[in-house]
Protein backbone atom coordinates (compact mmCIF):
# COMPACT_ATOMS: atom_id res chain seq x y z
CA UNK A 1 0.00 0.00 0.00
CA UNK A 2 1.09 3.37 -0.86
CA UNK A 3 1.51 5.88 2.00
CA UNK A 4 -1.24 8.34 3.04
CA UNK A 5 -0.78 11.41 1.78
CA UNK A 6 -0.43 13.91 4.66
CA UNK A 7 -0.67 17.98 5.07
CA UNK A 8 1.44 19.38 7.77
CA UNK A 9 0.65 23.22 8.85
CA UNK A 10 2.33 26.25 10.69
CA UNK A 11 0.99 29.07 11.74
CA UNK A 12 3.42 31.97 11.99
CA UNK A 13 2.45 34.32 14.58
CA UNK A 14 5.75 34.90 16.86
CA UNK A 15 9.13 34.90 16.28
CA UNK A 16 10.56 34.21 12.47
CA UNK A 17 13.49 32.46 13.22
CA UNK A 18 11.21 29.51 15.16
CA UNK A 19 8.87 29.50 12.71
CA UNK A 20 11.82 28.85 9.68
CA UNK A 21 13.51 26.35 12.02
CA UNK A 22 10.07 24.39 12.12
CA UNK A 23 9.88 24.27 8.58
CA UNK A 24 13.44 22.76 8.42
CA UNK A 25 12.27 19.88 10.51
CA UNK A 26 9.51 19.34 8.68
CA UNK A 27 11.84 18.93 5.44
CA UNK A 28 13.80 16.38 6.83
CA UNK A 29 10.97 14.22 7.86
CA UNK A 30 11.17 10.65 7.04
CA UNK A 31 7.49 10.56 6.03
CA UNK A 32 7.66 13.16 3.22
CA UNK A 33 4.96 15.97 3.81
CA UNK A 34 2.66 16.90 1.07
CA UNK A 35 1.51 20.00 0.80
CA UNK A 36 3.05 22.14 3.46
CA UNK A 37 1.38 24.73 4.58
CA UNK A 38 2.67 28.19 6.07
CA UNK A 39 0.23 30.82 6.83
CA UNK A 40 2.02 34.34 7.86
CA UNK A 41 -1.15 35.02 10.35
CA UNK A 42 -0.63 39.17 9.65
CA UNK A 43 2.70 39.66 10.82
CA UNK A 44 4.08 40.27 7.16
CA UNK A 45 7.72 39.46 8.94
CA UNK A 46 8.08 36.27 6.73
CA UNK A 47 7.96 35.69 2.59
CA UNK A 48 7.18 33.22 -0.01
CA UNK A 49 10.62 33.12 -0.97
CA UNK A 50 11.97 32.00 2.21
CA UNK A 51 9.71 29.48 3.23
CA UNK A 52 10.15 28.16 -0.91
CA UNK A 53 13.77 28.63 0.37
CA UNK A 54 13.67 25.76 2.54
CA UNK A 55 10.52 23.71 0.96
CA UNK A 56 10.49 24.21 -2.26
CA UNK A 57 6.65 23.57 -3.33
CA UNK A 58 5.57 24.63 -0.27
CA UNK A 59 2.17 26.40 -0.12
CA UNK A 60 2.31 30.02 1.44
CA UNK A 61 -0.92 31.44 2.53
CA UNK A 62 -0.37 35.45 4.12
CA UNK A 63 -3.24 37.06 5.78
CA UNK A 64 -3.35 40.97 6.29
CA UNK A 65 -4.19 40.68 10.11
CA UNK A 66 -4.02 38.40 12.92
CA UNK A 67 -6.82 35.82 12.65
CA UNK A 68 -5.99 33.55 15.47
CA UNK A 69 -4.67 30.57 15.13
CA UNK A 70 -7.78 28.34 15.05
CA UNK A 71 -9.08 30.61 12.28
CA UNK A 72 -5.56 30.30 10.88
CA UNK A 73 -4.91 26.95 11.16
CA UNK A 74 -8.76 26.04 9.38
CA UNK A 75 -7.52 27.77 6.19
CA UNK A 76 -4.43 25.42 6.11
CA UNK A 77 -6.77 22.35 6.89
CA UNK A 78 -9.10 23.42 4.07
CA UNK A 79 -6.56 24.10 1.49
CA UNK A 80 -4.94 20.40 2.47
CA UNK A 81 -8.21 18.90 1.99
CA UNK A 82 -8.91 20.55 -1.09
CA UNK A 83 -5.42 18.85 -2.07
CA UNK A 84 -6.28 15.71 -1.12
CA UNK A 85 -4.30 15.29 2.39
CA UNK A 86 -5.70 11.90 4.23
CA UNK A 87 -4.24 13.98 7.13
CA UNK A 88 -3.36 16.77 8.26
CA UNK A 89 -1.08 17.74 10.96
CA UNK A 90 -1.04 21.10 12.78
CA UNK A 91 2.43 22.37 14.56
CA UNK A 92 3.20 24.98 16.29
CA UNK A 93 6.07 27.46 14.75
CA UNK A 94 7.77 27.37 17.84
CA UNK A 95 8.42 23.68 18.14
CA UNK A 96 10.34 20.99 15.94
CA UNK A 97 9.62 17.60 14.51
CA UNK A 98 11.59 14.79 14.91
CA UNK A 99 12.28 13.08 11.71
CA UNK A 100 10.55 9.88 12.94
CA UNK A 101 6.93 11.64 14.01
CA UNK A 102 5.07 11.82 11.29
CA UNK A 103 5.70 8.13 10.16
CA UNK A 104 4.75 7.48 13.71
CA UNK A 105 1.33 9.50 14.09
CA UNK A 106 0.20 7.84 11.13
CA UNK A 107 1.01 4.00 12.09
CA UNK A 108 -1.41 4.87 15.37
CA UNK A 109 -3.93 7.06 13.53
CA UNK A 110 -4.38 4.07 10.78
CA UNK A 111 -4.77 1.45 13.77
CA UNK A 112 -8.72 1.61 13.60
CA UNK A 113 -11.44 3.33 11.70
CA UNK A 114 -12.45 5.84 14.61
CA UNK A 115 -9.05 7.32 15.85
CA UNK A 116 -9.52 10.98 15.26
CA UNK A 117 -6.54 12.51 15.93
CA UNK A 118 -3.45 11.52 17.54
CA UNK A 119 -0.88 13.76 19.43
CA UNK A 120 2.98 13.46 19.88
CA UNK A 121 4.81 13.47 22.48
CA UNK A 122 6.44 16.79 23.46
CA UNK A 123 9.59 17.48 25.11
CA UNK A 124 11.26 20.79 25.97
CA UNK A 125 13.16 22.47 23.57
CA UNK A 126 16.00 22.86 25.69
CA UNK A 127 15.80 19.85 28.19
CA UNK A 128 15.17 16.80 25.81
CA UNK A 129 14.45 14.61 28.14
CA UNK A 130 12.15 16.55 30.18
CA UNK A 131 8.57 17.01 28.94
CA UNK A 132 6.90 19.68 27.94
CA UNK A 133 3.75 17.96 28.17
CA UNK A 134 2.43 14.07 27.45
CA UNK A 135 -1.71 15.01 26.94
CA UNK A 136 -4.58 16.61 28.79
CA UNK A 137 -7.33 15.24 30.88
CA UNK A 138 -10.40 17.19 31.32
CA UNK A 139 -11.25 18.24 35.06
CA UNK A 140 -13.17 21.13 34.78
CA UNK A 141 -10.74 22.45 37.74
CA UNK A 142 -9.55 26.53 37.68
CA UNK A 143 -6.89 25.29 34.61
CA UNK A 144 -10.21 23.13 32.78
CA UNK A 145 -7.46 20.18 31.93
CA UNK A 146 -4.68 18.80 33.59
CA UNK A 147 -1.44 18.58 31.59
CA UNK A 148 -0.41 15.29 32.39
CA UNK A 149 3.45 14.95 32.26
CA UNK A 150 4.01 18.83 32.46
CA UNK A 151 7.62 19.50 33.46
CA UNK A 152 8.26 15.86 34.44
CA UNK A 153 11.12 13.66 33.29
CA UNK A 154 10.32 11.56 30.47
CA UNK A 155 10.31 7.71 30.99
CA UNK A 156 8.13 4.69 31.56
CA UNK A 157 4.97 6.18 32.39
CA UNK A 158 4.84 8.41 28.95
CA UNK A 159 6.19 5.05 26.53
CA UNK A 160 2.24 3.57 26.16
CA UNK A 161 0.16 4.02 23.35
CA UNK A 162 -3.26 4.86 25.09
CA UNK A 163 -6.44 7.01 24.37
CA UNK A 164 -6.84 9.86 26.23
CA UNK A 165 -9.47 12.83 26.73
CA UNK A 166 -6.81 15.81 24.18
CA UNK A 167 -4.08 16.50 23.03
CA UNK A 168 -2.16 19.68 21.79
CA UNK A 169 -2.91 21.68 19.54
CA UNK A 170 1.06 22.25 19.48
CA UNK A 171 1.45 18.99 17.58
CA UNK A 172 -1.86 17.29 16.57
CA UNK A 173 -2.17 14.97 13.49
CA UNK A 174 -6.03 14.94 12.18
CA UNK A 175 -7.69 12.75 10.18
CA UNK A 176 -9.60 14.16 7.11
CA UNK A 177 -12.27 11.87 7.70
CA UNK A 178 -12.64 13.13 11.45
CA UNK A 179 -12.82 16.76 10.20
CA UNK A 180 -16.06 15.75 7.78
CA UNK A 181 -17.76 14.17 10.89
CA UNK A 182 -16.64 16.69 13.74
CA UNK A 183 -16.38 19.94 11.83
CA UNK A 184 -13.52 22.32 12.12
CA UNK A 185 -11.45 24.36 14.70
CA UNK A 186 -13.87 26.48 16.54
CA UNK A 187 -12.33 30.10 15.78
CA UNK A 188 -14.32 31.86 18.77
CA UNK A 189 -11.66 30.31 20.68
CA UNK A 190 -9.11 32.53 18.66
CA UNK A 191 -6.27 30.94 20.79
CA UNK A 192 -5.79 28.55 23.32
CA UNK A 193 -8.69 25.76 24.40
CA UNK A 194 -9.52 24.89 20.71
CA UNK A 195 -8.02 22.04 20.56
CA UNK A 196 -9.56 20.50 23.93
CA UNK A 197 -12.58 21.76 22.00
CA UNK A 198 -12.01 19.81 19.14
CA UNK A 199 -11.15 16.38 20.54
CA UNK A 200 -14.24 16.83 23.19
CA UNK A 201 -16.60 17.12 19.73
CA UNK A 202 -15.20 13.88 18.43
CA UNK A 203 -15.17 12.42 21.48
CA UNK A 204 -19.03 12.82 21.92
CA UNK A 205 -19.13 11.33 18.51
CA UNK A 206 -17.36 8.34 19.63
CA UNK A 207 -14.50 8.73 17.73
CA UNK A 208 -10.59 8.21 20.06
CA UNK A 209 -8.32 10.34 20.50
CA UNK A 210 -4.51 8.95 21.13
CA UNK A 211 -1.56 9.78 22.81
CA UNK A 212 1.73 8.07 20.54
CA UNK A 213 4.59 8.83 22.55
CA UNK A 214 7.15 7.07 19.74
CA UNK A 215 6.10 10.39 17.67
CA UNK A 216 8.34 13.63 19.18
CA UNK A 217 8.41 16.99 18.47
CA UNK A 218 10.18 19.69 20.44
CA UNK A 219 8.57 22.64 21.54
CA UNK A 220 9.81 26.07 23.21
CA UNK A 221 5.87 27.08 24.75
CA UNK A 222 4.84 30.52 25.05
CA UNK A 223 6.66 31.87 22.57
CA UNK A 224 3.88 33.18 20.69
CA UNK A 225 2.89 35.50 23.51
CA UNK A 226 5.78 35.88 25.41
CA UNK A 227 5.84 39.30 25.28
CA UNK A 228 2.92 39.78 26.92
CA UNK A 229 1.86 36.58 29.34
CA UNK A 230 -1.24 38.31 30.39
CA UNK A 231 -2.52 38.06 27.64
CA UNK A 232 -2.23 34.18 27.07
CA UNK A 233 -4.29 34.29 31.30
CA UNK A 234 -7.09 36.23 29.86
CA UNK A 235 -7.56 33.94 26.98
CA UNK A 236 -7.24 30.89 28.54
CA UNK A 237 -9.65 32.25 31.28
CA UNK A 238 -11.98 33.41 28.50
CA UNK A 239 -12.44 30.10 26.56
CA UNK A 240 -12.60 27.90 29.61
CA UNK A 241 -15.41 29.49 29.90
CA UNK A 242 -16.57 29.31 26.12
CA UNK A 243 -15.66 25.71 26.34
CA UNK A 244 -18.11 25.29 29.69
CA UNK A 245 -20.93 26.61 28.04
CA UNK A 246 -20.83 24.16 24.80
CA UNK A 247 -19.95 20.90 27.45
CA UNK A 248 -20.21 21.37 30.71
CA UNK A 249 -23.23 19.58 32.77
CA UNK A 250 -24.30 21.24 35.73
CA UNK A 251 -21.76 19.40 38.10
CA UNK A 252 -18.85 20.41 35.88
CA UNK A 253 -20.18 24.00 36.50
CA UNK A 254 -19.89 23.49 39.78
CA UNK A 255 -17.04 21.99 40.13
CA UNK A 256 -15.76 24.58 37.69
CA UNK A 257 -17.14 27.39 39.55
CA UNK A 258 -15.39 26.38 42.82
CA UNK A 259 -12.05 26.13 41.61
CA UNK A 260 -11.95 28.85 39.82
CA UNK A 261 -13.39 31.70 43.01
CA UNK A 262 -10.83 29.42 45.47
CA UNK A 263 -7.80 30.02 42.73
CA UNK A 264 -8.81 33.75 42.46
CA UNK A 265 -8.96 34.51 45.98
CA UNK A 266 -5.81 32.37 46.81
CA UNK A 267 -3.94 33.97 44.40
CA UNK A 268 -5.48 38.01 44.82
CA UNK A 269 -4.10 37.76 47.99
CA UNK A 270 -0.52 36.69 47.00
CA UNK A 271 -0.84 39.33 44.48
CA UNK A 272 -1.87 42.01 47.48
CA UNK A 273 0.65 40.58 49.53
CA UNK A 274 3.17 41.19 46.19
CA UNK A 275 1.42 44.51 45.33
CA UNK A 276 0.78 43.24 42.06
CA UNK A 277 -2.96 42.25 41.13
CA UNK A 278 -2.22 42.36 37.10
CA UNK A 279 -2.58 38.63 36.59
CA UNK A 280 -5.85 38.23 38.98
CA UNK A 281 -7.71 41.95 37.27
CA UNK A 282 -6.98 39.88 33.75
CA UNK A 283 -8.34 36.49 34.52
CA UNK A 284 -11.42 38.07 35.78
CA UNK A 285 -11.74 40.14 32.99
CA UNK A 286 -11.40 37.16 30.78
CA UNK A 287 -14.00 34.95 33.13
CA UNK A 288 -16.51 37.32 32.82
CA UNK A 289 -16.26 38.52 29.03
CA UNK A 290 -16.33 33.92 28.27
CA UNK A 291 -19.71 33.91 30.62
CA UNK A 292 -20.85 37.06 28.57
CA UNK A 293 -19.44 36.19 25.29
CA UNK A 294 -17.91 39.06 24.54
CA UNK A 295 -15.41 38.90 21.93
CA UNK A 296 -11.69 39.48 22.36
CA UNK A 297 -10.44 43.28 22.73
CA UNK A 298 -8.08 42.52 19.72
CA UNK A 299 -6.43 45.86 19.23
CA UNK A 300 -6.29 47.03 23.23
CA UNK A 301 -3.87 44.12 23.41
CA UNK A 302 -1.82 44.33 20.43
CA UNK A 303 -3.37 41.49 18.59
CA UNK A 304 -4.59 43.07 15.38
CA UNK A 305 -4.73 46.74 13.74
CA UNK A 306 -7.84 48.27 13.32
CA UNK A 307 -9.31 46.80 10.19
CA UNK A 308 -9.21 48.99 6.77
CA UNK A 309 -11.73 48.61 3.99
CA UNK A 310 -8.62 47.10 1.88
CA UNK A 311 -7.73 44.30 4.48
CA UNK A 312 -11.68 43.38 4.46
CA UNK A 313 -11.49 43.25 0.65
CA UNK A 314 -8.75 41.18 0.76
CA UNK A 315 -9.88 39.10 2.95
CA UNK A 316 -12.75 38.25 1.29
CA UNK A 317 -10.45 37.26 -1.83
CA UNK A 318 -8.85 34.96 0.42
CA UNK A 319 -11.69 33.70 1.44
CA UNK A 320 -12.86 32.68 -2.24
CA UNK A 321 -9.30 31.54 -3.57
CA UNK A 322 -9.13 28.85 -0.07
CA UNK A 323 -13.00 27.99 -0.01
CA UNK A 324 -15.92 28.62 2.66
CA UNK A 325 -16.25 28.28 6.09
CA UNK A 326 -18.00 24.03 6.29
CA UNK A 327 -21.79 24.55 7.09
């Protein structure tokens, strides 16, 4: 049998240099990737010519403004489809792939019909063999999932094949069967959450997810943000919210609800103690704009210029050349 074809796609929002040294790994992957994807999500820091620098057919998608990267990253899965990907894997521009992971998603992903996605393991950019994180389990505690293996040393415990509630978004290989039954990313999310999202929906399907810890990548986390952590708080507070309105049953509220007022008045007090309150004034603000819906104050925090009647235009071009949003 011939090998699937599969997509692999980076969203470049960040730092250039991470998202070129991605693309490198991705090149020397054993299981050839076909097409690549880069999508510039409005930075207009990186070109055609040097992500064709590095893979030569490689498809380069710029948008004029910061979409987020679920947003982002459904364009990519779109135009792979359209290109007849069997799968499609999504990667973070600040991690690497190790040139035995995609070869390795695939052998788990094509062990039965209903496995949905399946997520690598990731270690630390800088410490190898320390983990950035193994997968998540949903707890609907302050954080909404526990990142199992966060920070520990990697061993025994992560070496198992096993299905598990996520994975990352950082690293997640999809299949394009999954994405016709569960829809795509949800981009109300706009970053962070989406991808718990995502495997929840095909887990109420019935479709697996699965961890494959033979598949690496490397990742540097929170680069994307890093230059303002803040906020990366207020949108992870937002969307646990989002994500406990589409799932949650009324004990997961609760539970939710209790975590989250005991983290918040633990930590306001270290923060009065500090004379600091930043990080506490932003999570609430996020909480409460998730319960409300409100969407994202992109330009206050330096996530997209205010829109132009020429970046609408052009957007809607894009829109036509990639294809439409799936009913």
């Amino acid at each position: 049998m011939s090998a699937p074809r599969v997509a692999v796609a980076i969203v470049h929002w960040g730092i250039k240099r991470d998202t070129l040294r991605c693309l490198r790994s991705v090149a020397l992957s054993y299981l050839p990737a076909s097409p690549v994807l880069v999508i510039d999500n409005g930075t207009g820091e990186i070109t055609a010519r040097e992500v064709r620098g590095i893979v030569r057919d490689a498809v380069f998608i710029p948008l004029h403004e910061n979409v987020g990267f679920a947003a982002a990253a459904n364009l990519a899965i779109r135009h792979a489809l359209a290109a007849g990907a069997q799968y499609v894997m999504l990667i973070n521009n600040d991690a690497t792939l190790l040139r035995d992971c995609l070869g390795e998603l695939v052998r788990v992903a094509n062990t039965e019909p209903r496995v949905a996605a399946v997520g690598a393991k990731v270690l630390s950019l800088t410490q190898r063999k320390r983990l950035w994180i193994a997968y998540g389990e949903l707890t609907y505690g302050a954080a909404l999932v526990r990142l199992v293996g966060r920070g520990a040393d990697d061993g025994p415990a992560f070496s198992m094949v096993r299905e598990v509630d996520c994975v990352p978004g950082c690293s997640i290989l999809i299949s394009s069967a999954a994405i016709e039954a569960v829809g795509y990313l949800d981009d109300e999310f706009f970053a962070y959450h989406e991808d718990v999202d995502w495997c929840t929906r095909a887990r109420e399907r019935g479709l697996r997810i699965m961890f494959a810890p033979a598949g690496r990548v490397a990742h540097h986390g929170g680069a994307s943000l890093a230059k303002n952590p803040l906020v990366a708080h207020y949108l992870l507070a937002r969307n646990t919210i989002l994500f406990a309105r589409k799932h949650a049953r009324p004990g997961q509220w609760m539970r939710l609800g209790v975590t989250i007022a005991g983290s918040l008045a633990r930590d306001s007090v270290r923060g009065w103690w500090r004379g600091n309150t930043a990080l506490q004034r932003m999570l609430c603000r996020g909480y409460v704009d998730g319960l409300l819906r409100r969407d994202v104050p992109y330009e206050e925090f330096g996530l997209r210029r205010a829109r132009s009647t020429t970046t609408v235009a052009w957007d809607q071009r894009s829109r036509e050349t990639i294809g439409p949003e799936p009913a």
